[in-house]
Protein backbone atom coordinates (compact mmCIF):
# COMPACT_ATOMS: atom_id res chain seq x y z
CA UNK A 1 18.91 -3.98 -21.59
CA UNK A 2 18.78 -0.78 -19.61
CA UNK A 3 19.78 -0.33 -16.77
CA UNK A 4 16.66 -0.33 -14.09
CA UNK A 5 18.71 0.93 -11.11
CA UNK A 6 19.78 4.50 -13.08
CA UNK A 7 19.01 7.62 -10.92
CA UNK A 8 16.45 10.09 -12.68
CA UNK A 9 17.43 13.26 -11.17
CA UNK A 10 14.25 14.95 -12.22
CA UNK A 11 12.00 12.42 -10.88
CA UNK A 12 14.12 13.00 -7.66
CA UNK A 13 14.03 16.62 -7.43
CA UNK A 14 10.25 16.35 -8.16
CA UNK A 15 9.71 13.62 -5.69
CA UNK A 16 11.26 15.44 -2.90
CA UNK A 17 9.55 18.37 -3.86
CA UNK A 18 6.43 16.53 -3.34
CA UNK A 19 7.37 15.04 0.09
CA UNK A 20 8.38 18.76 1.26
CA UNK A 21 4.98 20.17 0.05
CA UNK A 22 3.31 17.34 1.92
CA UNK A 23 5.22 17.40 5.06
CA UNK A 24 4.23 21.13 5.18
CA UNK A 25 0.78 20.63 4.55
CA UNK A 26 0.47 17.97 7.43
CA UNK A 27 3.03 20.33 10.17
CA UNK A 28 -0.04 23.18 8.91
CA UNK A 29 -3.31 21.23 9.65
CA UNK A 30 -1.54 20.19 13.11
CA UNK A 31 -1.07 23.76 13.94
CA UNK A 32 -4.41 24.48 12.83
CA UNK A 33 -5.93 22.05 15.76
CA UNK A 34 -4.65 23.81 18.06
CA UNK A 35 -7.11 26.47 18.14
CA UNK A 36 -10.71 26.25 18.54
CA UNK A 37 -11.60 26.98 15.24
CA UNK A 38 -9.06 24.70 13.60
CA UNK A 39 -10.30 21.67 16.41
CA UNK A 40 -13.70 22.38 15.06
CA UNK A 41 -12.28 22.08 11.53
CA UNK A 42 -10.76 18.88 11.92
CA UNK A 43 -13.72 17.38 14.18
CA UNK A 44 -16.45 18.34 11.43
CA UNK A 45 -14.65 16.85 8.97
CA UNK A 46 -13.64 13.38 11.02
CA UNK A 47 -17.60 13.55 11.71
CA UNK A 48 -18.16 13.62 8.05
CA UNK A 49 -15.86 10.74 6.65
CA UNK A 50 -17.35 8.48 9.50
CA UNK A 51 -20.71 9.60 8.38
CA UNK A 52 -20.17 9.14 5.21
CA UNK A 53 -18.78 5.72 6.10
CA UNK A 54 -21.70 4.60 7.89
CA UNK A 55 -23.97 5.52 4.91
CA UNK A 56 -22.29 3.34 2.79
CA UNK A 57 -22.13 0.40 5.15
CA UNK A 58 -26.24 1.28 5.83
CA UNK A 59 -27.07 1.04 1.93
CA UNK A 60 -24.87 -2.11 1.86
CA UNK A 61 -26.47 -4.19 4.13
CA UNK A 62 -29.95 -2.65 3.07
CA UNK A 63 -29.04 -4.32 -0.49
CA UNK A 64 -27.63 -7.23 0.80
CA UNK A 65 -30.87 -8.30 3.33
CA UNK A 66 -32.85 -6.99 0.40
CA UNK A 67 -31.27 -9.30 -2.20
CA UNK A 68 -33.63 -11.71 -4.22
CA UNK A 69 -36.58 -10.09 -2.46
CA UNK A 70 -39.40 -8.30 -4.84
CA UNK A 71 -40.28 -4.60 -4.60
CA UNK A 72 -43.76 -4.00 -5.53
CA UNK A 73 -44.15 -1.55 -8.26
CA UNK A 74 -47.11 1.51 -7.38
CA UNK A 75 -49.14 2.14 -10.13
């Protein structure tokens, strides 16, 4: 049986490569905010993911008090 606990140094090395590169990128977008163009940034984009959000929940429900009810066809 192999050993399960044995250290792969290149998943390591690539791990914390990844964790650097993401640290980075999150210490960058926090700089960003702090001027009004960056602040602007971040709030159009919240704005959009709860928009987006909202749709979803909207069509949901739609479908759901919809459900077993017939839509009449135009012909």
């Amino acid at each position: 049986m192999a050993d399960e606990d044995a250290r792969d140094p290149q998943f390591d090395a690539m791990t914390a490569r990844l964790l650097r590169r993401e640290a980075l990128r999150r210490a960058a977008e926090e700089l960003n905010t702090m001027s009004p163009p960056g602040l602007e940034g971040v709030l159009a984009r919240i704005s959009a993911e709860v928009t987006e959000d909202a749709a979803i929940r909207h069509s949901e429900a739609d479908a759901v008090s919809h459900k077993g009810t017939v839509t009449p066809s135009i012909r």
